[in-house]
PDB file of N, CA and C in Angstrom:
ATOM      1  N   UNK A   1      76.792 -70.936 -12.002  1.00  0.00           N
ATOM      2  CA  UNK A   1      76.455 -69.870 -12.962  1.00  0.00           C
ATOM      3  C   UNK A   1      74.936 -69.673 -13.054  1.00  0.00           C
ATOM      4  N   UNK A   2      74.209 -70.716 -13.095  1.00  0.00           N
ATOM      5  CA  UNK A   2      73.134 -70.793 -13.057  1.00  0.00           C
ATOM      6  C   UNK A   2      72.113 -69.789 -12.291  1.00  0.00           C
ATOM      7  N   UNK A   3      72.411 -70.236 -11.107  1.00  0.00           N
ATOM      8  CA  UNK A   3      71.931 -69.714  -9.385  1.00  0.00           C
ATOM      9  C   UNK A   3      72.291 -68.128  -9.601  1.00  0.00           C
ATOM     10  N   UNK A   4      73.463 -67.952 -10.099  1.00  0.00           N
ATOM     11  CA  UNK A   4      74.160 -66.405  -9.780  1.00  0.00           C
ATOM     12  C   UNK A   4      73.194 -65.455 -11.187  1.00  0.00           C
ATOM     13  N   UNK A   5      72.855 -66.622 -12.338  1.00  0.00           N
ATOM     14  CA  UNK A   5      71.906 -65.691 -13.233  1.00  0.00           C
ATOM     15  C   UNK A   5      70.511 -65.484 -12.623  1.00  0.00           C
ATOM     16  N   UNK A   6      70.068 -66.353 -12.182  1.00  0.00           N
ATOM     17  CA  UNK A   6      68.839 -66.414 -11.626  1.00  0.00           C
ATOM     18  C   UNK A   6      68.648 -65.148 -10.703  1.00  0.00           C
ATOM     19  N   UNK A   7      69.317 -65.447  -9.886  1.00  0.00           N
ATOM     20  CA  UNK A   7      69.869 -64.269  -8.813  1.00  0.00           C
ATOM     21  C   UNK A   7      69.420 -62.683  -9.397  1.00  0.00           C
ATOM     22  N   UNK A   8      70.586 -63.005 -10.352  1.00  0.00           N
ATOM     23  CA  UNK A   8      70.724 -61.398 -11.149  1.00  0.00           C
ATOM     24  C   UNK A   8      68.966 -60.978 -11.328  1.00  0.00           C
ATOM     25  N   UNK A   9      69.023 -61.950 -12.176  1.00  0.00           N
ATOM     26  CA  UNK A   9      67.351 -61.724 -12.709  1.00  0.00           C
ATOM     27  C   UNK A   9      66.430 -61.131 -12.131  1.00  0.00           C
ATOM     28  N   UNK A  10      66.166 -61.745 -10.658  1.00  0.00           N
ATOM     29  CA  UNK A  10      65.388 -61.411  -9.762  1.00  0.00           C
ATOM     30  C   UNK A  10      65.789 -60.105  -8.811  1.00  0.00           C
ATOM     31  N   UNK A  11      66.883 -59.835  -9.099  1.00  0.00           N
ATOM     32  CA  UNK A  11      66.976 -58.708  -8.211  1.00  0.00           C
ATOM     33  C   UNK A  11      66.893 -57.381  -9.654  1.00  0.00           C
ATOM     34  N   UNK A  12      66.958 -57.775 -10.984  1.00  0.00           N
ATOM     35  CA  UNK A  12      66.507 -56.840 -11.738  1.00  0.00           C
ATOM     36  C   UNK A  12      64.688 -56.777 -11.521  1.00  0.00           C
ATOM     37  N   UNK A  13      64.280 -57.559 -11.258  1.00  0.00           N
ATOM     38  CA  UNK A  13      62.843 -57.689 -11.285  1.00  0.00           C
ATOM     39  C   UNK A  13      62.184 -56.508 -10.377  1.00  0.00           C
ATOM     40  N   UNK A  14      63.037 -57.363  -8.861  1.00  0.00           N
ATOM     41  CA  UNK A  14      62.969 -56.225  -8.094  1.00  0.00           C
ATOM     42  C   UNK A  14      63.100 -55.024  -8.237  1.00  0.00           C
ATOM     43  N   UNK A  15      63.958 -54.477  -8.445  1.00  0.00           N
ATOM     44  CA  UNK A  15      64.301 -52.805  -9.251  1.00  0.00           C
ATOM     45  C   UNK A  15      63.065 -52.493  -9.783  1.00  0.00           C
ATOM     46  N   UNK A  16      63.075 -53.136 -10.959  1.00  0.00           N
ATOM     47  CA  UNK A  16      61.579 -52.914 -11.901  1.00  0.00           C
ATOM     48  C   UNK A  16      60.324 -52.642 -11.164  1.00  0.00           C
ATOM     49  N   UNK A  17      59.975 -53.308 -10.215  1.00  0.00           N
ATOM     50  CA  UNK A  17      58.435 -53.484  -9.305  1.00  0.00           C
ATOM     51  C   UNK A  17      59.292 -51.789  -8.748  1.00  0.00           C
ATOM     52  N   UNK A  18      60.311 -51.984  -8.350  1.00  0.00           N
ATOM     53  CA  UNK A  18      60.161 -50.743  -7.036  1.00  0.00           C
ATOM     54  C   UNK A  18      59.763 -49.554  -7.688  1.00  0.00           C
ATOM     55  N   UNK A  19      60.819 -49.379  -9.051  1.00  0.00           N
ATOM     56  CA  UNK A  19      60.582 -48.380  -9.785  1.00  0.00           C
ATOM     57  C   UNK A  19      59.712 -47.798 -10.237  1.00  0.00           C
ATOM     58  N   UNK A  20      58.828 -48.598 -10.642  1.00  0.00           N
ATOM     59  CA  UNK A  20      57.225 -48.738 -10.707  1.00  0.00           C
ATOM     60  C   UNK A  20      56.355 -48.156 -10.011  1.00  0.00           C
ATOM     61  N   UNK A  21      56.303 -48.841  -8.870  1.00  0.00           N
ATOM     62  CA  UNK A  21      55.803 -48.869  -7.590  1.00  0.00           C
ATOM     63  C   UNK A  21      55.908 -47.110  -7.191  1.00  0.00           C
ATOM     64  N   UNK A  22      57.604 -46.469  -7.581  1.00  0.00           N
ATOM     65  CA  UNK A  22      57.481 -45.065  -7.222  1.00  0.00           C
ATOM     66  C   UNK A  22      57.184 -44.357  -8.441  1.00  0.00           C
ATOM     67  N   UNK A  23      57.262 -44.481  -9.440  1.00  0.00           N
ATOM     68  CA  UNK A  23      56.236 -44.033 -10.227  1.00  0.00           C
ATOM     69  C   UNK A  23      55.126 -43.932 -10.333  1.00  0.00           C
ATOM     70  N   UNK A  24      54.429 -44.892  -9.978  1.00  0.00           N
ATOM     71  CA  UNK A  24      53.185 -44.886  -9.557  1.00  0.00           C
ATOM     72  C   UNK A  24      52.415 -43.861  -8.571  1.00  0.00           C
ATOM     73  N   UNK A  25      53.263 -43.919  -7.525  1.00  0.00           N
ATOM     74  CA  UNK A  25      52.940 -43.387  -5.851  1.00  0.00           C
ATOM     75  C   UNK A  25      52.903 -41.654  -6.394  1.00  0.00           C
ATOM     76  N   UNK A  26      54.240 -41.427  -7.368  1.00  0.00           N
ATOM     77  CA  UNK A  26      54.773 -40.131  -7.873  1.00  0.00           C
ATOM     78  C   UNK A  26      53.215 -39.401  -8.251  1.00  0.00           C
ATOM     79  N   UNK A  27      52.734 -40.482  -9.516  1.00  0.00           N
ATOM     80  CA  UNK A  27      51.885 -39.715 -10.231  1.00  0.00           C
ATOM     81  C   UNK A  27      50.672 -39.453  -9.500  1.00  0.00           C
ATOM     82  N   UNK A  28      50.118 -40.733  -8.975  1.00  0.00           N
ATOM     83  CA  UNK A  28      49.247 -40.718  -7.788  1.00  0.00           C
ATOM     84  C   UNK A  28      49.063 -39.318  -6.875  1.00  0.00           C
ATOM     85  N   UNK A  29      50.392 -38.819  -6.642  1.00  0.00           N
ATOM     86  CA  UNK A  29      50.330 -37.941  -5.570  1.00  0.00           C
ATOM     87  C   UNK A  29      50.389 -36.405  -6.597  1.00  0.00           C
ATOM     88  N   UNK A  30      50.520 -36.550  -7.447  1.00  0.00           N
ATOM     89  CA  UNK A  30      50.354 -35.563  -8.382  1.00  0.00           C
ATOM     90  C   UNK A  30      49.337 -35.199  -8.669  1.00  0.00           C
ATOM     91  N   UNK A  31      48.193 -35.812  -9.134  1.00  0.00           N
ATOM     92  CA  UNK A  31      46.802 -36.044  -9.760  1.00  0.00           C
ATOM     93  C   UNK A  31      46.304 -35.862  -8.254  1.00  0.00           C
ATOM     94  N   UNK A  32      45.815 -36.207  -7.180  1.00  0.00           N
ATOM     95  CA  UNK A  32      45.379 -35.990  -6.177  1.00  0.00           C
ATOM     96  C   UNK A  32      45.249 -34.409  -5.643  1.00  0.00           C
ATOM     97  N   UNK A  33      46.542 -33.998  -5.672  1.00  0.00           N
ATOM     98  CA  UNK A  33      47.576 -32.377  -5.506  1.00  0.00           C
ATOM     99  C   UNK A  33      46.318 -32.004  -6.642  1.00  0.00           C
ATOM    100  N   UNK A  34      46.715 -31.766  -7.913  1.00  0.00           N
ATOM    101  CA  UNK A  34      45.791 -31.481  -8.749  1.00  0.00           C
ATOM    102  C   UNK A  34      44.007 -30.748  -8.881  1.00  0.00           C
ATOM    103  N   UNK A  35      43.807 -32.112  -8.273  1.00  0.00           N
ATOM    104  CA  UNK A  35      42.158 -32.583  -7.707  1.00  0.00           C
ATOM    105  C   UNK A  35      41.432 -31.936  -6.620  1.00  0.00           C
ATOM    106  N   UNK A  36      42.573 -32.049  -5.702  1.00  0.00           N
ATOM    107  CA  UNK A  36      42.487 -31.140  -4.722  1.00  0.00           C
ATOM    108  C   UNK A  36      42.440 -29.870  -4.821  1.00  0.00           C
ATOM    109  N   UNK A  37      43.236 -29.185  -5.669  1.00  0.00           N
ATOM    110  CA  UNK A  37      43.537 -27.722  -5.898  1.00  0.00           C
ATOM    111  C   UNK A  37      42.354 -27.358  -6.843  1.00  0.00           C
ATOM    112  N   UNK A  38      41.926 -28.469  -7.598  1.00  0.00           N
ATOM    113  CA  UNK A  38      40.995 -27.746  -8.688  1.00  0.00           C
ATOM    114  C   UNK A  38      39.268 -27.701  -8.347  1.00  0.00           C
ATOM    115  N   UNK A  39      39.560 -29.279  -7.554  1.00  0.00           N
ATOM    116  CA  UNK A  39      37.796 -29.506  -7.415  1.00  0.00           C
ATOM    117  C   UNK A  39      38.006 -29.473  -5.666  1.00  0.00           C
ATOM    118  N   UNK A  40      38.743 -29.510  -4.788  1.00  0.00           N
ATOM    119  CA  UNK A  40      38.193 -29.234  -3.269  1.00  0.00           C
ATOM    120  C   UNK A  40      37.111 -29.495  -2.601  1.00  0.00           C
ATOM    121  N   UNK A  41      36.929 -31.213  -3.516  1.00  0.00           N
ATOM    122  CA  UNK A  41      35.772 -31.699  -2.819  1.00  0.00           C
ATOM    123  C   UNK A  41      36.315 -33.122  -1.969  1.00  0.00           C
ATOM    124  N   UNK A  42      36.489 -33.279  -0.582  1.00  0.00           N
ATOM    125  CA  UNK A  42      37.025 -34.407  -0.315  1.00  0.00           C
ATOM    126  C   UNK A  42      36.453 -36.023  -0.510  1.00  0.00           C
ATOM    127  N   UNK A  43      35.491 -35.974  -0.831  1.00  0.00           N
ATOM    128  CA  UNK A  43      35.112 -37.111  -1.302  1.00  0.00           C
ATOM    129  C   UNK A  43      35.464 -37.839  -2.493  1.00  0.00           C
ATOM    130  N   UNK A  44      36.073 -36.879  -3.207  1.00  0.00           N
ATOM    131  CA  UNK A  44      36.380 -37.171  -4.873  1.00  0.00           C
ATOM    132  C   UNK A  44      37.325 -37.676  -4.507  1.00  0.00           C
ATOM    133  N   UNK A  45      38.437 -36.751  -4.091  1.00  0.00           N
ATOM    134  CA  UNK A  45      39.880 -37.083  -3.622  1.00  0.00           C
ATOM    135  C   UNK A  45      39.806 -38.601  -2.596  1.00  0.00           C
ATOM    136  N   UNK A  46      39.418 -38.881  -1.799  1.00  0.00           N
ATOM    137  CA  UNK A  46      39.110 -40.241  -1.474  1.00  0.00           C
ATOM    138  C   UNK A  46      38.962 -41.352  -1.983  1.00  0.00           C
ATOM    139  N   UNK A  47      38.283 -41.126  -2.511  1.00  0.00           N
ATOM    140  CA  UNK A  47      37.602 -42.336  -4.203  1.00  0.00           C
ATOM    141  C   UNK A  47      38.403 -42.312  -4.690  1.00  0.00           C
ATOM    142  N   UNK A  48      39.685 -41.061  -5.202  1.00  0.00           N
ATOM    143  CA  UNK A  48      40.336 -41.337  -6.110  1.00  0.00           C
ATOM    144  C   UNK A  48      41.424 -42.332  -5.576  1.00  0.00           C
ATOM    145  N   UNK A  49      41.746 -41.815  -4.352  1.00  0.00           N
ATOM    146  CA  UNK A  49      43.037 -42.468  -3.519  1.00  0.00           C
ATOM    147  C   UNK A  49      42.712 -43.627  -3.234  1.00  0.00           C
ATOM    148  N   UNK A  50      41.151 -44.774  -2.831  1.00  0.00           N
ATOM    149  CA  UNK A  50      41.046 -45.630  -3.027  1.00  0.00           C
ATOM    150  C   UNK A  50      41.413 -46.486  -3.869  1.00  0.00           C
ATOM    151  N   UNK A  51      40.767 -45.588  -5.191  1.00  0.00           N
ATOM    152  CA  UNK A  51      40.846 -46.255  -6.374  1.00  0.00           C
ATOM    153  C   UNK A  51      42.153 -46.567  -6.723  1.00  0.00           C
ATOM    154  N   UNK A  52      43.326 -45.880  -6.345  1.00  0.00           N
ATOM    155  CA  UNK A  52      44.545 -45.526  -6.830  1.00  0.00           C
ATOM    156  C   UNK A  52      45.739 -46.942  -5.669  1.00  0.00           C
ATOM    157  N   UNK A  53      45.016 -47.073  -4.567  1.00  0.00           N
ATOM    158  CA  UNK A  53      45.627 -48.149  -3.806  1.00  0.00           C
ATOM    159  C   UNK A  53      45.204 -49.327  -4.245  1.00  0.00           C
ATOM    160  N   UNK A  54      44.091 -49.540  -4.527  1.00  0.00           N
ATOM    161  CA  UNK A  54      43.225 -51.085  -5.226  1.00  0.00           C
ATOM    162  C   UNK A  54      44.474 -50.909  -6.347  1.00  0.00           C
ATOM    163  N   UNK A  55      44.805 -50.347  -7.300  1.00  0.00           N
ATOM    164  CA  UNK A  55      45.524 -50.196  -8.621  1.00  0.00           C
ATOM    165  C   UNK A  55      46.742 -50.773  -8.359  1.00  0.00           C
ATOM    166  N   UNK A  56      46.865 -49.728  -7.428  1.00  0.00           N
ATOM    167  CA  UNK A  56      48.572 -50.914  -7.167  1.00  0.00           C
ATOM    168  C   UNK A  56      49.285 -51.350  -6.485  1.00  0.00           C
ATOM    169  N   UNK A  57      47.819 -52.260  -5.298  1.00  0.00           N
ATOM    170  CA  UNK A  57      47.999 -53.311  -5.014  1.00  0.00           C
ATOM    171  C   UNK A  57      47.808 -54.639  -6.184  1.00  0.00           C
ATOM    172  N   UNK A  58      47.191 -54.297  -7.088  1.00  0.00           N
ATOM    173  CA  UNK A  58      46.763 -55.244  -7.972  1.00  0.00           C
ATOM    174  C   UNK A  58      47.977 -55.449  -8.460  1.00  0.00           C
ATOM    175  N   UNK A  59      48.778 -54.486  -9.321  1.00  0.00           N
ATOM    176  CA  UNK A  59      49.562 -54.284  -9.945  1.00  0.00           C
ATOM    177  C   UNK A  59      50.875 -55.017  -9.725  1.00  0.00           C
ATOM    178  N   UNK A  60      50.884 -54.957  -8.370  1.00  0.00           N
ATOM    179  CA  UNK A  60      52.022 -55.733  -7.464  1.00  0.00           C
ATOM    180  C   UNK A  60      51.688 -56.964  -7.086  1.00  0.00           C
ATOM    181  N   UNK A  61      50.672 -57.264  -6.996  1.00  0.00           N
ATOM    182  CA  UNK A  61      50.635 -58.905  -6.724  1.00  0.00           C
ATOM    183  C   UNK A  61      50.692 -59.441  -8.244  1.00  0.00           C
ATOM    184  N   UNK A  62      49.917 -58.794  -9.326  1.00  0.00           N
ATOM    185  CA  UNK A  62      50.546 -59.568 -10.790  1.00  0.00           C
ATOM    186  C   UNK A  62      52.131 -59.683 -10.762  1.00  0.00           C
ATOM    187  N   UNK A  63      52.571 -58.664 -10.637  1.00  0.00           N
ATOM    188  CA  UNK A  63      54.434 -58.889 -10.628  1.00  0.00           C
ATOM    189  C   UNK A  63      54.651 -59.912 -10.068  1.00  0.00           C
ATOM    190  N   UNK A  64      54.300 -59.595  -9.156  1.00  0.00           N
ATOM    191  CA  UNK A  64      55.066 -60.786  -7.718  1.00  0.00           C
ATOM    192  C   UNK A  64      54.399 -62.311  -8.533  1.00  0.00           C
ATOM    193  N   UNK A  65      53.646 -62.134  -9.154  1.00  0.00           N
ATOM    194  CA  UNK A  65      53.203 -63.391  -9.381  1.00  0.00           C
ATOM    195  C   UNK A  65      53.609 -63.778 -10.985  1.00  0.00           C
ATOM    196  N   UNK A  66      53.388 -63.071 -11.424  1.00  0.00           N
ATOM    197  CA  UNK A  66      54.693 -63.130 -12.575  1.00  0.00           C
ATOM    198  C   UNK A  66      56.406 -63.886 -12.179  1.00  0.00           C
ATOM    199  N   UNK A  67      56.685 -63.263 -11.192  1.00  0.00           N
ATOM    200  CA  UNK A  67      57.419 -63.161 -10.680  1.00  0.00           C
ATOM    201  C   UNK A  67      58.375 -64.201 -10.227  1.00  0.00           C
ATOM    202  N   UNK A  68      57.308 -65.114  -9.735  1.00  0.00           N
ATOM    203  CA  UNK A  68      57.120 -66.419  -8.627  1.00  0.00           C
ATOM    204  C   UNK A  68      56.946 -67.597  -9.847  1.00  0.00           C
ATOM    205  N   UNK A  69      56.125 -66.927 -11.026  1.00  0.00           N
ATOM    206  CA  UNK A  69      56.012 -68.616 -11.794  1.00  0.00           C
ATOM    207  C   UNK A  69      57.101 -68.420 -12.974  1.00  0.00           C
TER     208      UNK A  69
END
C-alpha cells in the first residue's frame, strides 16, 4: 500500500510540474507575440525569451528537487 501511495503521489507531482511547465511556455509565448507586435525590436524579445528560459529552468529544478527530498 505504501509503494502504490507513494507511486500515486509522484505521478500527481508529475502532472503538476507538466502542467505548469505548459502554462508557463503558454504565457511565455503570449507576452513575446505581444512584444513583438507592439515594440518590434528584436533584442527586447531575446532578453525576454532568455529571461523567460532561466525562469523555468529554475522553476523545474526547485520541483524536481522538492520533489526528490
Amino acid at each position: 500500500m505504501a509503494k502504490c501511495k507513494a507511486t500515486a503521489r509522484q505521478s500527481v507531482v508529475v502532472v503538476v510540474v507538466v502542467v505548469v511547465v505548459v502554462v508557463v511556455v503558454v504565457v511565455v509565448v503570449v507576452v513575446v507575440v505581444v512584444v513583438v507586435v507592439v515594440v518590434e525590436e528584436v533584442v527586447v524579445v531575446v532578453v525576454i525569451i532568455i529571461i523567460t528560459i532561466t525562469i523555468i529552468i529554475i522553476t523545474t529544478t526547485l520541483l524536481i528537487i522538492k520533489k526528490t527530498i
